[in-house]
Protein backbone atom coordinates (compact mmCIF):
# COMPACT_ATOMS: atom_id res chain seq x y z
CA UNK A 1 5.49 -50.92 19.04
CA UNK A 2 3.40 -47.77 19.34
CA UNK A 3 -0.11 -47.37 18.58
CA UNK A 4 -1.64 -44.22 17.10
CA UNK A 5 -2.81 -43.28 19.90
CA UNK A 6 0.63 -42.84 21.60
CA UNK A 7 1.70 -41.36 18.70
CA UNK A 8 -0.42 -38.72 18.93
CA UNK A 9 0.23 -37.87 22.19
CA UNK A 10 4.08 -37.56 21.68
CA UNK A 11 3.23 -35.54 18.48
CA UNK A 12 0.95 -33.22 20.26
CA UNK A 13 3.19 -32.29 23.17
CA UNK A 14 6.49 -31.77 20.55
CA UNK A 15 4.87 -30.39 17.56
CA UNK A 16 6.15 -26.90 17.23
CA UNK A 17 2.74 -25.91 15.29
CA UNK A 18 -0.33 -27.80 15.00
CA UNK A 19 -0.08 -29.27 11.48
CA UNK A 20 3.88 -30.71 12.56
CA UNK A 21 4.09 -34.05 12.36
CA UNK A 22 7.74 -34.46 10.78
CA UNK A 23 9.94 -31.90 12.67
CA UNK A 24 13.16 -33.19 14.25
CA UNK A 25 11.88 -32.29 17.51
CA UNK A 26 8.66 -34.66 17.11
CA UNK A 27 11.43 -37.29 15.35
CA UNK A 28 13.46 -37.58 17.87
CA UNK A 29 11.08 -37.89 20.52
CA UNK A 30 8.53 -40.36 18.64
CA UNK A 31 12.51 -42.39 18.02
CA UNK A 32 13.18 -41.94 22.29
CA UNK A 33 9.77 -43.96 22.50
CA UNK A 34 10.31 -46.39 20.70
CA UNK A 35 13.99 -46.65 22.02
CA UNK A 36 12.61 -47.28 25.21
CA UNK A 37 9.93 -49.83 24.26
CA UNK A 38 12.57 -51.93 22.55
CA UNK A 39 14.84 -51.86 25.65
CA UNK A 40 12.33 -53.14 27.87
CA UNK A 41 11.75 -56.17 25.52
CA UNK A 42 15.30 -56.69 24.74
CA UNK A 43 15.98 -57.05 28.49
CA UNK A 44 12.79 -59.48 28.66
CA UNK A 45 14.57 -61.42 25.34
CA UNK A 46 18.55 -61.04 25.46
CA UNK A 47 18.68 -63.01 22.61
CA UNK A 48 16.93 -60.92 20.14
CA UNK A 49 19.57 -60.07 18.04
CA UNK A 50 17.85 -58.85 15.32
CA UNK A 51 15.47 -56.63 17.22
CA UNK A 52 18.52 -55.09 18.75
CA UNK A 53 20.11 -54.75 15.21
CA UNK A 54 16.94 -52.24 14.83
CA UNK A 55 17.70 -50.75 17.95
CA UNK A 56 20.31 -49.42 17.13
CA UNK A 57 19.42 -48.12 13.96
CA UNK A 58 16.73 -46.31 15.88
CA UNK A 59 19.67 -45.20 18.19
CA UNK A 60 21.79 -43.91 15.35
CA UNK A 61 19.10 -42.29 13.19
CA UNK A 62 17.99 -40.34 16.81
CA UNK A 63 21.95 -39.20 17.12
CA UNK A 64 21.52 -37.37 13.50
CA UNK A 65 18.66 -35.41 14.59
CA UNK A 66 19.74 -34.83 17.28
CA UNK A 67 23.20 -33.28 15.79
CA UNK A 68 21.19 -31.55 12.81
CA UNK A 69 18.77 -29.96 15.59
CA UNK A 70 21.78 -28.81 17.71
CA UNK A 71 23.43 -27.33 14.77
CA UNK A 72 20.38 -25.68 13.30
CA UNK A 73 18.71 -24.52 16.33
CA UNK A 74 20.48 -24.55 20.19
CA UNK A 75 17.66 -23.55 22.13
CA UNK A 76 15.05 -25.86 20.94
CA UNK A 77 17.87 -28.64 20.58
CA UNK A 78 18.32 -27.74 25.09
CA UNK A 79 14.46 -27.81 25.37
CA UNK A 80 13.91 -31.00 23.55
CA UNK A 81 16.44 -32.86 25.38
CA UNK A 82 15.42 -31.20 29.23
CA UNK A 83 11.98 -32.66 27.92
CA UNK A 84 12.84 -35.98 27.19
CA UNK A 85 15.40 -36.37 29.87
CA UNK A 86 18.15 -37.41 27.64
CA UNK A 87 22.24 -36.29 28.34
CA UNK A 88 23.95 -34.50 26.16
């Protein structure tokens, strides 16, 4: 789980502007967080199924930003995901 304080930090190095807290770009990199977190402990706990039930949810919902940002707006949907490190 993330604290605020990692929250923040994710927010403040995505946020297009300083008052952005909700943009797909800060969504989707807040959701790659989390994504990650989750792995980690689902490796730790194969048997979690219902943590991995939310993982991919997170998963999902991340795809759908990720196709509304690419649609809406190419170059900061190839900057986001250079940033993050994710494929295309």
């Amino acid at each position: 789980m993330l604290t605020t304080k990692k929250k923040a930090v994710i927010i403040k190095t995505t946020a297009r502007h300083d008052t952005d807290t909700g943009s797909a770009d800060v969504q989707v990199a807040l959701l790659s967080r989390q994504i990650d977190e989750l792995a980690k402990h689902l490796k730790k706990n194969p048997k979690d199924f219902h943590s991995r039930r939310g993982l991919l949810q997170m998963v999902a919902d991340r795809r759908s930003h990720l196709r509304y940002l690419e649609t809406s707006n190419k170059r900061h949907y190839n900057a986001l995901i250079k940033k993050l490190g994710l494929k295309k």
